[in-house]
C-alpha atoms as a PDB file:
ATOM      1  CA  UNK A   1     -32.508  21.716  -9.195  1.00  0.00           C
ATOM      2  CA  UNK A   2     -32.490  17.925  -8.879  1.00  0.00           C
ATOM      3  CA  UNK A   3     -31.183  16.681  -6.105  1.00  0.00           C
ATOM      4  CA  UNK A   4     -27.765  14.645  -6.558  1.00  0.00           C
ATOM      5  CA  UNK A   5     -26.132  11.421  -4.919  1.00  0.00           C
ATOM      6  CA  UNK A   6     -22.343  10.398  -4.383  1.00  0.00           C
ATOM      7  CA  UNK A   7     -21.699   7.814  -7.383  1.00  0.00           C
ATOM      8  CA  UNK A   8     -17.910   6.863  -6.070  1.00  0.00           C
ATOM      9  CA  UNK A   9     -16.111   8.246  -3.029  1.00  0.00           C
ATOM     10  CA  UNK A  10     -12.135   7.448  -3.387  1.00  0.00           C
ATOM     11  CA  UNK A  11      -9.502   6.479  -5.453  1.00  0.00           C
ATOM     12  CA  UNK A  12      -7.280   9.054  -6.985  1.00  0.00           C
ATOM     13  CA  UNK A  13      -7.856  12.535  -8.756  1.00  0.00           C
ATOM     14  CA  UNK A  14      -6.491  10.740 -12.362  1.00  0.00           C
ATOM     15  CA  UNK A  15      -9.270   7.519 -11.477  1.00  0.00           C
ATOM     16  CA  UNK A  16     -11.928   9.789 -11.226  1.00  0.00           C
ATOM     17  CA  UNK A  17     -11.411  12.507 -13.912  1.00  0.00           C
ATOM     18  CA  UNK A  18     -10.902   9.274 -16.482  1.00  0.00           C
ATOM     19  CA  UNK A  19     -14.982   7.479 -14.631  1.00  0.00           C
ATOM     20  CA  UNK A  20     -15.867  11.490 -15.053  1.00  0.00           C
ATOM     21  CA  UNK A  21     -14.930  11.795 -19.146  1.00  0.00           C
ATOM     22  CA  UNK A  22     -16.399   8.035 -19.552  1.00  0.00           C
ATOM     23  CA  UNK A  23     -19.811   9.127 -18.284  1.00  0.00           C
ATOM     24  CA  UNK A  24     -20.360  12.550 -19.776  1.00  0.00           C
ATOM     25  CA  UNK A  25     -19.287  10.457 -23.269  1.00  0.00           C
ATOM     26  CA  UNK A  26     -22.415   8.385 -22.185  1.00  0.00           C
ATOM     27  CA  UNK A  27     -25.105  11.369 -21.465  1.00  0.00           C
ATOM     28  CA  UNK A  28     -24.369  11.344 -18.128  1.00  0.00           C
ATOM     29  CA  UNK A  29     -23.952  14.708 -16.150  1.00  0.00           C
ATOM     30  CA  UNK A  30     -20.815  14.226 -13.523  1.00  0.00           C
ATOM     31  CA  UNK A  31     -19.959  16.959 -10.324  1.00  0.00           C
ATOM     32  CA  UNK A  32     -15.695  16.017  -9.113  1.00  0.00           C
ATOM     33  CA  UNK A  33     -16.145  17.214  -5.782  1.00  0.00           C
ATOM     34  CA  UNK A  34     -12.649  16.956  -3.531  1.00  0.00           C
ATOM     35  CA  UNK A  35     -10.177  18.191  -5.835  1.00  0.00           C
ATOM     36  CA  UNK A  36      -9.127  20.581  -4.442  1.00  0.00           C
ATOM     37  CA  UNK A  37      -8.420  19.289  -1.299  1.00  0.00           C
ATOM     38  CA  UNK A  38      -5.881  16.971  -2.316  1.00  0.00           C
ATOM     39  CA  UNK A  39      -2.916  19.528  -1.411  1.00  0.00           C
ATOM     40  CA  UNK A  40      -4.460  19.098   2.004  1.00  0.00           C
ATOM     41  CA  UNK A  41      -3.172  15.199   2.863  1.00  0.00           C
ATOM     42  CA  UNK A  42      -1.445  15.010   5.778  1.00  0.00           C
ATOM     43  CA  UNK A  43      -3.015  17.926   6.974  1.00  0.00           C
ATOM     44  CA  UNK A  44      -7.103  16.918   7.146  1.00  0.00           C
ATOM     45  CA  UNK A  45      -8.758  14.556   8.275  1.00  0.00           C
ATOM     46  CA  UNK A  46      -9.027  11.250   6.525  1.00  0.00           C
ATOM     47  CA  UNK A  47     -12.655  11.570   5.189  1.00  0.00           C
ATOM     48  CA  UNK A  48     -12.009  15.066   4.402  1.00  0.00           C
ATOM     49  CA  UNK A  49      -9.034  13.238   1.512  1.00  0.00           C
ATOM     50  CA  UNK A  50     -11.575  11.541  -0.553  1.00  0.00           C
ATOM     51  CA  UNK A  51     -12.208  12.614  -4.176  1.00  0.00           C
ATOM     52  CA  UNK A  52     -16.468  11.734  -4.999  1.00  0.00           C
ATOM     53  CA  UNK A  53     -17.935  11.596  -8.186  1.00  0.00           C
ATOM     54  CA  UNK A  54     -21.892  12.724  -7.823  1.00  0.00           C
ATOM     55  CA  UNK A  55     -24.489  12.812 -10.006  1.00  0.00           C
ATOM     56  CA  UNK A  56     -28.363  13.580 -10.549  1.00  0.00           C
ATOM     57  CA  UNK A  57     -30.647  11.065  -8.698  1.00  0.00           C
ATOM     58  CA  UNK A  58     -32.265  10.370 -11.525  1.00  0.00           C
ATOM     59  CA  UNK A  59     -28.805   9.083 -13.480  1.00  0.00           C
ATOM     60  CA  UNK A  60     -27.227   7.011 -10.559  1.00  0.00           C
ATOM     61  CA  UNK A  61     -28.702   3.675 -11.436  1.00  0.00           C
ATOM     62  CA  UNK A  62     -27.792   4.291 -15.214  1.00  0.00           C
ATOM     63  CA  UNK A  63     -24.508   5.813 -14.038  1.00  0.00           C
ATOM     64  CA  UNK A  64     -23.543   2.711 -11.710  1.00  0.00           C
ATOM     65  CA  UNK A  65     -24.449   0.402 -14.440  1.00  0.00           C
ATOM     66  CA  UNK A  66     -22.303   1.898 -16.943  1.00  0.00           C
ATOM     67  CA  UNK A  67     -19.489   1.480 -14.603  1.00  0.00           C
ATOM     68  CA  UNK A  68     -20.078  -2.169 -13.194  1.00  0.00           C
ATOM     69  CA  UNK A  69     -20.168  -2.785 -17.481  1.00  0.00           C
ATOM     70  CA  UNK A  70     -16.818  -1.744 -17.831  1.00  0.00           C
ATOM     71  CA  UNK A  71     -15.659  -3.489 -14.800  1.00  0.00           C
ATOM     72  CA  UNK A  72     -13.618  -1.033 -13.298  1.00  0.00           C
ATOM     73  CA  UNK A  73     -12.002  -1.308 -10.392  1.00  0.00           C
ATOM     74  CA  UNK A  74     -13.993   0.353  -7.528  1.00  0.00           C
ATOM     75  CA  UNK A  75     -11.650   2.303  -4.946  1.00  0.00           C
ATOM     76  CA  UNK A  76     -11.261   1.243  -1.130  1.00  0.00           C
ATOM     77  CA  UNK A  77     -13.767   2.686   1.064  1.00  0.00           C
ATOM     78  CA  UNK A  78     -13.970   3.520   4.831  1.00  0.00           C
ATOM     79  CA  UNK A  79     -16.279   1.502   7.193  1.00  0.00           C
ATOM     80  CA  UNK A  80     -18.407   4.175   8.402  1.00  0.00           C
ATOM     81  CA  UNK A  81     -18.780   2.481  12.376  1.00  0.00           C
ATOM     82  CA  UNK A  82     -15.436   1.082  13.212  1.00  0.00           C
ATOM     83  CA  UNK A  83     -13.603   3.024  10.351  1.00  0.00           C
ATOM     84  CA  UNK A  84     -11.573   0.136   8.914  1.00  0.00           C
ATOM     85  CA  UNK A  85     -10.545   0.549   5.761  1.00  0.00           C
ATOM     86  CA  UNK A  86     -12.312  -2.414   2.704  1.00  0.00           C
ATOM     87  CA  UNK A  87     -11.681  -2.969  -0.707  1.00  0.00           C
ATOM     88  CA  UNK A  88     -14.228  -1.600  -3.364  1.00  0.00           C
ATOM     89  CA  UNK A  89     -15.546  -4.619  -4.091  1.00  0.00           C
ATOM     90  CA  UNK A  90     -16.552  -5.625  -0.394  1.00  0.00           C
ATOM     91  CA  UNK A  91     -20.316  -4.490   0.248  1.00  0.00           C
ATOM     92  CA  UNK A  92     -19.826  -5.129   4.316  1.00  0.00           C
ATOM     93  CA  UNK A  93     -17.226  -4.240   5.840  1.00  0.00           C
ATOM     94  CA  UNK A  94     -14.695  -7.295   6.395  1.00  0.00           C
ATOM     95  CA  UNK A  95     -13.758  -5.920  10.160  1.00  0.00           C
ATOM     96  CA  UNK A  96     -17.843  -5.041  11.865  1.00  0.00           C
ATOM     97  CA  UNK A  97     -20.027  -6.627   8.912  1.00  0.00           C
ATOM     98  CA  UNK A  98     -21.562  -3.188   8.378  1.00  0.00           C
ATOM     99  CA  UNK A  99     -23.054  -2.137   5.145  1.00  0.00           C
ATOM    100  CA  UNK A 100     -21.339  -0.328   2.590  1.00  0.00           C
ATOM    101  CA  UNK A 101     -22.400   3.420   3.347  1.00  0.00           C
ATOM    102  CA  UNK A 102     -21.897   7.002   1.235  1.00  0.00           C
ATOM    103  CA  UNK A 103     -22.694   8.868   4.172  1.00  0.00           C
ATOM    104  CA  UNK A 104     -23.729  11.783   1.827  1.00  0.00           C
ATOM    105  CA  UNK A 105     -26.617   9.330   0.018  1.00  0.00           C
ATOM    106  CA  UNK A 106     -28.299   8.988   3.459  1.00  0.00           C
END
């Protein structure tokens, strides 16, 4: 089985089912991972909250493509050293200047 990457961490479970149908439209094989912890807010841990959109290694270039064409807004993410919270379209983080990171791509 090919191995798969995180496309999008974040956002909301209605955000990512609509970038989920959009893709598959386009070829693209999507995993919604996160679901069904969303009961769980208040109760888990912050990065335990986040809905992720993954795909086959071998798609993720034509999958973020796709998306950046449609200009979509990109969710927040979480800096993954001091933990502040940036908007989807910052690639450092505005608090540390670390790089954007998907901890699961590394």
């Amino acid at each position: 089985m090919e191995q798969r990457k995180v496309l999008l961490a974040g956002g909301n479970l209605l955000q990512a089912h609509t970038w989920k149908g959009l893709l598959e439209t386009s070829g693209i094989d999507v995993d919604l991972k996160g679901e069904a912890l969303i009961g769980g807010v208040g109760g888990l841990p912050i990065e335990m909250q986040t809905v992720e959109l993954w795909v086959a290694d071998s798609q993720l270039v034509a999958a973020q493509s796709l998306l950046d064409a449609l200009d979509i807004e990109k969710p927040q993410w979480q800096c993954v050293q001091c933990h502040e919270i940036n908007e989807g379209s910052f690639e450092l983080c505005w608090q540390c200047s670390s790089q954007r990171s998907e901890m699961h791509n590394e």
